[in-house]
Protein backbone atom coordinates (compact mmCIF):
# COMPACT_ATOMS: atom_id res chain seq x y z
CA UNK A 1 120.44 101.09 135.70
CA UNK A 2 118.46 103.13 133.44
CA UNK A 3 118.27 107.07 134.00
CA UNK A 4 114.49 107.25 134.02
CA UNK A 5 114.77 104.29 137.36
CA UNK A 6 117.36 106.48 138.65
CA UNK A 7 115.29 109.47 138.67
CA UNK A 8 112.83 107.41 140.46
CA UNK A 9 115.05 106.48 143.26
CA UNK A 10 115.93 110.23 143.42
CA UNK A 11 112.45 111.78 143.65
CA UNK A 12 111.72 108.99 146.83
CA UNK A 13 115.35 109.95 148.87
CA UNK A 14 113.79 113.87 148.45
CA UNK A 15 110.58 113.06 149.41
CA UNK A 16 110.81 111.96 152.12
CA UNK A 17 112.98 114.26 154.03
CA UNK A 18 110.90 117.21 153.14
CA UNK A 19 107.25 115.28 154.57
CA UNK A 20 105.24 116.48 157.29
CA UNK A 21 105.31 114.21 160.36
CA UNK A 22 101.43 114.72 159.85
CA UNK A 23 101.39 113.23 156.65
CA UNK A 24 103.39 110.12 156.90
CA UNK A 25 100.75 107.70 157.75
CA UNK A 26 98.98 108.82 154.27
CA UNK A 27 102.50 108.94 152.55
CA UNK A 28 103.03 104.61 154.01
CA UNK A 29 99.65 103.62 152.62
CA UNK A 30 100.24 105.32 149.21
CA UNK A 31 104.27 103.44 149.06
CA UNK A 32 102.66 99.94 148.55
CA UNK A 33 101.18 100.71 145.08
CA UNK A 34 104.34 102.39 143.48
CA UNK A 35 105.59 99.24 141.60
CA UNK A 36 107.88 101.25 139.75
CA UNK A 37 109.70 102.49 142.78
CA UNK A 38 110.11 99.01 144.32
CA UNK A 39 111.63 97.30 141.15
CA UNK A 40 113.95 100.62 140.66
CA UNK A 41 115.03 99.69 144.50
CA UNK A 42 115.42 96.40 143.57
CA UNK A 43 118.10 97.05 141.45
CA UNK A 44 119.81 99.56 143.44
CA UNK A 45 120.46 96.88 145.58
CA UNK A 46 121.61 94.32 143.60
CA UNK A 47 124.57 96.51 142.22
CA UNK A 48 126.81 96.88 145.26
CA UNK A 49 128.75 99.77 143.52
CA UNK A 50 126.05 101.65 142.85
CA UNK A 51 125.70 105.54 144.09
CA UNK A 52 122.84 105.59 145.50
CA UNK A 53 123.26 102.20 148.00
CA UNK A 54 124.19 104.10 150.99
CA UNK A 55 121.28 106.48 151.01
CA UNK A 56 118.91 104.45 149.99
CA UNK A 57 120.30 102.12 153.14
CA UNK A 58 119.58 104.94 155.27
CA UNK A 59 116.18 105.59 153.66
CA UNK A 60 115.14 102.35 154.44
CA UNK A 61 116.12 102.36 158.09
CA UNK A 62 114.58 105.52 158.66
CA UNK A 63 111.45 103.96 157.99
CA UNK A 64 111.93 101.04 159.81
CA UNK A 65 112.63 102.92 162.58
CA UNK A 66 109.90 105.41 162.45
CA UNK A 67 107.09 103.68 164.39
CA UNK A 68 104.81 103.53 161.65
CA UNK A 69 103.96 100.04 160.07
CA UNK A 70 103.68 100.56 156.33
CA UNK A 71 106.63 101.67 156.56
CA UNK A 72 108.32 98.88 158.37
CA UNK A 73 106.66 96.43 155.88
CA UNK A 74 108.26 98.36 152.83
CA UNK A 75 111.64 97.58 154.35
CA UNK A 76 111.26 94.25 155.36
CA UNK A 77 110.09 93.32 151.61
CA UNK A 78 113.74 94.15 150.72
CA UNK A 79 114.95 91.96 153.48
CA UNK A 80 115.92 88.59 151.55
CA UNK A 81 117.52 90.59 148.74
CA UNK A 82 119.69 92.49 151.30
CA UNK A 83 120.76 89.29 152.94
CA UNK A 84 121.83 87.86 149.64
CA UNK A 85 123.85 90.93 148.74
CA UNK A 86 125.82 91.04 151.89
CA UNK A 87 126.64 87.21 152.01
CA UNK A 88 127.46 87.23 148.31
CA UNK A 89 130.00 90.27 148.87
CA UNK A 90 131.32 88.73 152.18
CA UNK A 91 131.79 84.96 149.98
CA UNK A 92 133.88 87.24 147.28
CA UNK A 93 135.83 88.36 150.57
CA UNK A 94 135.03 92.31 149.60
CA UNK A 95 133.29 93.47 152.67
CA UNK A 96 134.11 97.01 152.05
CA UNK A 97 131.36 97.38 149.17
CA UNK A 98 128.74 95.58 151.76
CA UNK A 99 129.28 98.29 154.84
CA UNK A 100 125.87 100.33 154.38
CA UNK A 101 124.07 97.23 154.17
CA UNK A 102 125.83 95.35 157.08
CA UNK A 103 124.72 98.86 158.49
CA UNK A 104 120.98 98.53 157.30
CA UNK A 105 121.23 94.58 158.72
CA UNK A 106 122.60 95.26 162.54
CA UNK A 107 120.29 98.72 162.64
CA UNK A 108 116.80 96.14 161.69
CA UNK A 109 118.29 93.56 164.08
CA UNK A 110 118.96 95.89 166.81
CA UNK A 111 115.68 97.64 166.43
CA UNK A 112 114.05 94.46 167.14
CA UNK A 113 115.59 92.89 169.86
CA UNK A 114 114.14 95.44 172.20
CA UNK A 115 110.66 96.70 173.07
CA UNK A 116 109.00 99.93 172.97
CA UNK A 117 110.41 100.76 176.37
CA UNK A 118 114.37 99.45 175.48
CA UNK A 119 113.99 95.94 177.34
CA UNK A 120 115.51 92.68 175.47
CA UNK A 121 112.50 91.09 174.00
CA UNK A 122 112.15 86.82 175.34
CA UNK A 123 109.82 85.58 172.02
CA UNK A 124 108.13 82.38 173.76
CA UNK A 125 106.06 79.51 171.34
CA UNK A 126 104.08 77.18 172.51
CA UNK A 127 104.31 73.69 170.50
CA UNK A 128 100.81 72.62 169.41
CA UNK A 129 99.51 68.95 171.20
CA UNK A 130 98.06 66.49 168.67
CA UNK A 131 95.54 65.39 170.80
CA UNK A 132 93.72 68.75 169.74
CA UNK A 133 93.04 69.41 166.14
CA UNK A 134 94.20 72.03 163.95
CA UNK A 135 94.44 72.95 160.36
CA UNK A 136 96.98 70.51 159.75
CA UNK A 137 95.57 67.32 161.30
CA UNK A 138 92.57 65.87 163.02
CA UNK A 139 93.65 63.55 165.88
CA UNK A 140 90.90 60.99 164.49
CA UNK A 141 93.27 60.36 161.39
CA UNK A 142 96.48 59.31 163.32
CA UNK A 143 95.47 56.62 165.76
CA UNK A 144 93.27 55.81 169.11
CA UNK A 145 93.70 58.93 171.59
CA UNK A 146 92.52 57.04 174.58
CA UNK A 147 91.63 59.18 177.58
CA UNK A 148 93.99 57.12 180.32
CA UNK A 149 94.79 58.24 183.92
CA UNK A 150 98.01 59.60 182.25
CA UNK A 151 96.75 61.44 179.65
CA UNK A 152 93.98 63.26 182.13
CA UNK A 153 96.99 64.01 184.97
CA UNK A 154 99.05 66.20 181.71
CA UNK A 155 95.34 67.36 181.16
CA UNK A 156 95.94 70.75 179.93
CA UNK A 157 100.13 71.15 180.35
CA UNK A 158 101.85 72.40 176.92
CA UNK A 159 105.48 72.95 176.43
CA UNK A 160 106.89 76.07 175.87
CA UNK A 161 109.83 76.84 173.74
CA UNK A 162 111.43 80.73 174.43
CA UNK A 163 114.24 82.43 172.15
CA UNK A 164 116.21 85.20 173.48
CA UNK A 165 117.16 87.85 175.16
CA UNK A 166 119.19 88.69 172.22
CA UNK A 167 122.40 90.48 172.08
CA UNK A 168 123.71 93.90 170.81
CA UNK A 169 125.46 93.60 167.79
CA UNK A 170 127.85 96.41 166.53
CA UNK A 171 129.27 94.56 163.54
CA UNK A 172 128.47 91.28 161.72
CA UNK A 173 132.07 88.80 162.42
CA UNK A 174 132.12 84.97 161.07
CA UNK A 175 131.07 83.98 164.76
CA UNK A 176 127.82 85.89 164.65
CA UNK A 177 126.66 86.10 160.84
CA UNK A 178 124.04 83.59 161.01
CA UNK A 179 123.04 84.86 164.33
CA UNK A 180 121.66 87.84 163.11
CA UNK A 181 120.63 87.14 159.82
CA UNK A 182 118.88 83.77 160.87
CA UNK A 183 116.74 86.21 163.33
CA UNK A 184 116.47 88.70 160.90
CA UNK A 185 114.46 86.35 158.70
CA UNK A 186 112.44 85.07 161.32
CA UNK A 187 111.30 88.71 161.97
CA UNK A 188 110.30 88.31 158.06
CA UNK A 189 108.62 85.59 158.07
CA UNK A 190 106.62 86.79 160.90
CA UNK A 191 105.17 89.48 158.49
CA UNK A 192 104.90 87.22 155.51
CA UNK A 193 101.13 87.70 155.02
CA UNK A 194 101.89 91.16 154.22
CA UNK A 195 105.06 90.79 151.68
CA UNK A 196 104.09 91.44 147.98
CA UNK A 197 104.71 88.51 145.68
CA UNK A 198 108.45 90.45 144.34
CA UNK A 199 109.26 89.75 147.79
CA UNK A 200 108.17 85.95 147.88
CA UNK A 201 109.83 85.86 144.49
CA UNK A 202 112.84 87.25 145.42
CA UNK A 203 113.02 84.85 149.16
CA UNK A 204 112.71 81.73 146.37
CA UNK A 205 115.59 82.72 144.31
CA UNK A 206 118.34 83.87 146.65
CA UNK A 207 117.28 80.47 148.76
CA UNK A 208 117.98 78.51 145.40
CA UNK A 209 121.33 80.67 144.99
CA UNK A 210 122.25 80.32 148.82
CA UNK A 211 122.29 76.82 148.44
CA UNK A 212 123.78 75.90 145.00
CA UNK A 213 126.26 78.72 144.34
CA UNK A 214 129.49 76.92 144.18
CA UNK A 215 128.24 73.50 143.46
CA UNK A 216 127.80 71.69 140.74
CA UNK A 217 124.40 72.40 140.51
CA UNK A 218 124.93 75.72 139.85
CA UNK A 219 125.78 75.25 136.28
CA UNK A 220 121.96 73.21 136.36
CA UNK A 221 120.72 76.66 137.11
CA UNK A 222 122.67 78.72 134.61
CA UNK A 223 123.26 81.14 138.00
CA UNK A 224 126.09 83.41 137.09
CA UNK A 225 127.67 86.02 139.36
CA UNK A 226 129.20 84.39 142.33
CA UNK A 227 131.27 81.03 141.83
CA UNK A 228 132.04 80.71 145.89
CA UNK A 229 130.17 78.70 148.14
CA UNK A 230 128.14 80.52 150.64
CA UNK A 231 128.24 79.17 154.20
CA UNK A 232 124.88 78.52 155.95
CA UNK A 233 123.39 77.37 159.37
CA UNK A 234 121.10 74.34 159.98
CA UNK A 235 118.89 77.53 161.70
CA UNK A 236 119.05 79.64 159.30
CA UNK A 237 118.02 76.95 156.35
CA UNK A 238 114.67 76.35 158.72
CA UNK A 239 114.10 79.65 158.42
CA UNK A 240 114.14 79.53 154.63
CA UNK A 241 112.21 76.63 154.69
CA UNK A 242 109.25 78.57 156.73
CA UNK A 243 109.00 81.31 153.71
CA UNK A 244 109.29 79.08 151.03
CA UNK A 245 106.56 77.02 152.33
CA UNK A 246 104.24 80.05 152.58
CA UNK A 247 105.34 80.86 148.57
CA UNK A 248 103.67 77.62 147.52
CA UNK A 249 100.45 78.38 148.39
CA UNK A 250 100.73 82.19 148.11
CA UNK A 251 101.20 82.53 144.16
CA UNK A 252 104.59 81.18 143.55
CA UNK A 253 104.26 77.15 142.86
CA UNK A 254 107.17 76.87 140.62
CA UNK A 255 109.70 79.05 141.92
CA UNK A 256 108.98 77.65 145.72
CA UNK A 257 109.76 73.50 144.40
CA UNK A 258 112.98 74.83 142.96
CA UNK A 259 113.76 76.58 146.56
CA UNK A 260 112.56 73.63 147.96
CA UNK A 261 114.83 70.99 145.57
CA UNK A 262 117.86 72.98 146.05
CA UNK A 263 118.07 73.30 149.63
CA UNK A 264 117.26 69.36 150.08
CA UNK A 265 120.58 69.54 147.91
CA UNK A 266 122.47 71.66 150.30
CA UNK A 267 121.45 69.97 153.45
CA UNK A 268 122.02 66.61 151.93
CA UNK A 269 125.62 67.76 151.09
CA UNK A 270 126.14 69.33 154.67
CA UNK A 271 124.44 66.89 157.09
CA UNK A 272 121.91 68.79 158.79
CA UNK A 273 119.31 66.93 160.02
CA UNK A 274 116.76 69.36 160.79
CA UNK A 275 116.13 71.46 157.70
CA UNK A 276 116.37 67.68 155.80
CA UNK A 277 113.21 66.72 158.47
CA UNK A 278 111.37 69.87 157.63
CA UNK A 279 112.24 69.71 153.80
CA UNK A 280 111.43 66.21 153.18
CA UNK A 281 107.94 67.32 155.87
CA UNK A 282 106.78 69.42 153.16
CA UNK A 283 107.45 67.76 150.10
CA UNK A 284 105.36 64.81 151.45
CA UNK A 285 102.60 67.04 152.14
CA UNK A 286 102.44 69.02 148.84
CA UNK A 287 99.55 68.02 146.45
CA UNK A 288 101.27 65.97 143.49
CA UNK A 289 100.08 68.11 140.75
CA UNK A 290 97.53 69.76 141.97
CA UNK A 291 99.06 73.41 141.17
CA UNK A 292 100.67 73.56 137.89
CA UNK A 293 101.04 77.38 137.43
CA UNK A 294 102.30 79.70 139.77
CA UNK A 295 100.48 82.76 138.01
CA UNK A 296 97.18 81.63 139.94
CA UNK A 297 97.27 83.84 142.70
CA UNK A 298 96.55 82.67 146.25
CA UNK A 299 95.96 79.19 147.44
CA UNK A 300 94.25 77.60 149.99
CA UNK A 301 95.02 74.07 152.05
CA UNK A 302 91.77 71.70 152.05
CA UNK A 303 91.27 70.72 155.72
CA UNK A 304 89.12 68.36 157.31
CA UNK A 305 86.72 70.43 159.52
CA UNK A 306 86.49 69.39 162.93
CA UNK A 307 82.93 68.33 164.08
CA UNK A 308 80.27 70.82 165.23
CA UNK A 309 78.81 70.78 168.86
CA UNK A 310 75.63 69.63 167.23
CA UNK A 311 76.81 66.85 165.68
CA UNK A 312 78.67 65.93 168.65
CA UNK A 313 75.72 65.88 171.43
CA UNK A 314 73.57 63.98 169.34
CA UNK A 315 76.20 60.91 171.44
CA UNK A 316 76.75 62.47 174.21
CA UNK A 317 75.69 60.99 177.41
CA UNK A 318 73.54 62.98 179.97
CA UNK A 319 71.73 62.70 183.26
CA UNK A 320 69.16 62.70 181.15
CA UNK A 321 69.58 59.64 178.91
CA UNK A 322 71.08 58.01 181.77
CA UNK A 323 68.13 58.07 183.88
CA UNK A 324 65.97 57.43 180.74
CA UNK A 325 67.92 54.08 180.63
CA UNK A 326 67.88 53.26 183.87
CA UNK A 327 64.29 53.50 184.24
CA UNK A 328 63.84 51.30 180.79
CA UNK A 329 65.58 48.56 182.63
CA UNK A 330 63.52 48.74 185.71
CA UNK A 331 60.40 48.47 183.53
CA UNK A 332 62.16 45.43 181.75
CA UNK A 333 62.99 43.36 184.99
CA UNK A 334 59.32 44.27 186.51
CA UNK A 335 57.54 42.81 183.78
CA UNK A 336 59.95 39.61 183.91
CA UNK A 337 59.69 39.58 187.72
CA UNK A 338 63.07 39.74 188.62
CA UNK A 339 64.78 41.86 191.17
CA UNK A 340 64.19 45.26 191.07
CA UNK A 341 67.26 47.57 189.52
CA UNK A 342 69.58 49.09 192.20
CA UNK A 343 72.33 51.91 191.70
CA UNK A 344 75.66 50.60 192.82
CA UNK A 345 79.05 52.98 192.77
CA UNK A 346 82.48 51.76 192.52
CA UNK A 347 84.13 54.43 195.00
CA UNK A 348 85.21 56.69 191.78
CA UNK A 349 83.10 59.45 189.68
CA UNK A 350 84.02 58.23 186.37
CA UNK A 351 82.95 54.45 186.91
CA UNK A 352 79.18 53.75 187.90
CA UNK A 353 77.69 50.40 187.71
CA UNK A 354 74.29 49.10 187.72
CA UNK A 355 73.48 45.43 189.37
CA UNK A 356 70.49 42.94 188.44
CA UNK A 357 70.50 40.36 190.15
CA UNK A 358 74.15 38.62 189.56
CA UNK A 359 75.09 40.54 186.65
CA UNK A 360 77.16 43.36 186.28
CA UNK A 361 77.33 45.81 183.65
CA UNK A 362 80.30 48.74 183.73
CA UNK A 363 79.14 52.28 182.23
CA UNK A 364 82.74 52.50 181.16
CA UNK A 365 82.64 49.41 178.99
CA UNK A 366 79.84 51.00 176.52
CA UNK A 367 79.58 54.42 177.23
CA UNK A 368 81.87 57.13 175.58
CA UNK A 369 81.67 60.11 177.66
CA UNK A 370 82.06 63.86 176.09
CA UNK A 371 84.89 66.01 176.89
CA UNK A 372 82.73 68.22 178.92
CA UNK A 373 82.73 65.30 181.24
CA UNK A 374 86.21 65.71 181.97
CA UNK A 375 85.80 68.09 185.32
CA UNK A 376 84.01 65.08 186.70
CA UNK A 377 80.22 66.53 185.87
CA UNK A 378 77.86 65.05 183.76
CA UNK A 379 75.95 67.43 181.47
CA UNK A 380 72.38 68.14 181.81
């Protein structure tokens, strides 16, 4: 680490403790654009040894813990590279040069377990139905959603999946490692939108080295350092999987399919079937060549857009058209001199019939009604 970077670092641990509570909202916008402070804390971290780990450590969890949410982001942008350092001291069995960052991990985790007021937190998510379209899919493009009696009586039921309350942790132990750090990085993938692209870059490569170190891939990669292999979760891979998928379309393309090539690798080699269902999810879903460069700034996914409300009443069936009709056929049989055109109802609201005569035609057999229809009105 050069003296000039060092003198960086120094100036931001002073700083800080001599601010005005009054000026710290001004003092978290201004952080963001300091690019020379971030990569000089990037390499504070990444030497283990180094003098100023511990109170930078502190620095950072003093801002996390502040309240104020610049300041929270600038810590969690450091979050993958922390989580590399400690599990690539704790693989070289030398937790004593990891203990302020263990520190920094458990104070972030226990931070956010708990609400304002000290309760555990209970996050709930609710799993999206395909019968409704989003900007993944239209339900026109995978089949026939036919409304049946079933599909009305689960009319408007959703499951609900919950995750928590969480526990205290006081240390990090072999039992709860992946725990905490699996949570940890769902916390930052929850504030992805806001993580600079060093921090996207970064997620990419300690995924890549997370998942080859100690393989024979490794020596593909040319990664040097740590010859171990690094234990992972099934969980905590899907959690990877959920950043790096953001990094393709946010800027970094290239780094992202490596990420994405080398943990296929590691969950092929350890059997876990769900980040090798989410894995192999996105590869089929990527655009084959359709982003060669990852210097191109941020993407976008084409969608088809769901029709309008315009488009869609131009069909729909009223009391309107039906009366319209109804009268049309009355004219029709008058002029032949048949019988006239009665009304006829099969005991239920969504099934009306008309009769001429000895034939019998079914509404339901030609008519497709809107899904304002549903409550058992017809639209006006």
């Amino acid at each position: 680490m050069f003296t000039s970077e060092k003198g960086v670092v120094e100036e931001w641990l002073s700083e800080f403790k001599t601010l005005p509570e009054t000026s710290l909202p001004n003092y978290a916008t201004n952080l963001k654009d300091k690019s020379s402070l971030v990569s000089s804390l990037y390499k504070v971290i990444q030497e283990p040894q180094s003098e100023l780990l511990e109170p930078v450590c502190h620095q950072l969890f003093e801002f996390y813990r502040s309240g104020e949410e610049q300041l929270l982001r600038f810590t969690l942008q450091f979050l993958p590279e922390l989580i590399w350092c400690y599990l690539a001291v704790s693989a070289s069995r030398n937790v004593h040069s990891s203990g302020c960052i263990e520190a920094l991990l458990l104070g972030v985790y226990n931070l956010e377990i708990v609400d304002k007021q000290g309760h555990s937190k209970v996050l709930s998510f609710t799993i999206p139905s395909l019968s409704k379209p989003s900007v993944y899919h239209e339900p026109s493009s995978i089949g026939s959603m036919a409304l049946t009696e079933s599909a009305l009586s689960q009319h408007g039921l959703s499951k609900v999946v919950y995750s928590g309350p969480h526990p205290q942790r006081e240390m990090l132990t072999a039992q709860n490692r992946f725990e905490v750090l699996t949570f940890l990085l769902l916390c930052y993938n929850a504030a992805l939108t806001y993580m600079p692209s060093v921090s996207l870059q970064s997620l990419c490569q300690i995924c890549s080295r997370i998942c080859v170190c100690g393989y024979p891939r490794q020596h593909v990669r040319k990664y040097k350092g740590v010859s171990s292999r690094v234990p992972v979760s099934s969980g905590f891979m899907v959690q990877m999987l959920t950043g790096i998928y953001f990094a393709f379309y946010n800027g970094e393309w290239d780094l992202a399919q490596k990420a994405l090539d080398d943990i296929i690798y590691r969950a092929q080699l350890e059997l876990y079937p769900e980040p090798l269902l989410v894995a192999n999810a996105i590869k089929a879903s990527l655009p084959h060549g359709a982003m060669k460069s990852s210097k191109e700034g941020t993407r976008c996914i084409q969608v088809e857009i769901t029709p309008t409300s315009s488009r869609i009443s131009r069909n729909a069936v009223t009391s309107m058209s039906i009366r319209g009709h109804r009268w049309k056929r009355h004219g029709e049989e008058r002029h032949r001199g048949d019988e006239p055109v009665r009304m006829g109802h099969c005991g239920h609201d969504h099934c009306k019939t008309i009769t001429t005569g000895s034939a019998r035609m079914n509404f339901n057999s030609f008519l497709t009604f809107p899904s304002s229809y549903l409550g058992g009105q017809i639209v006006n």
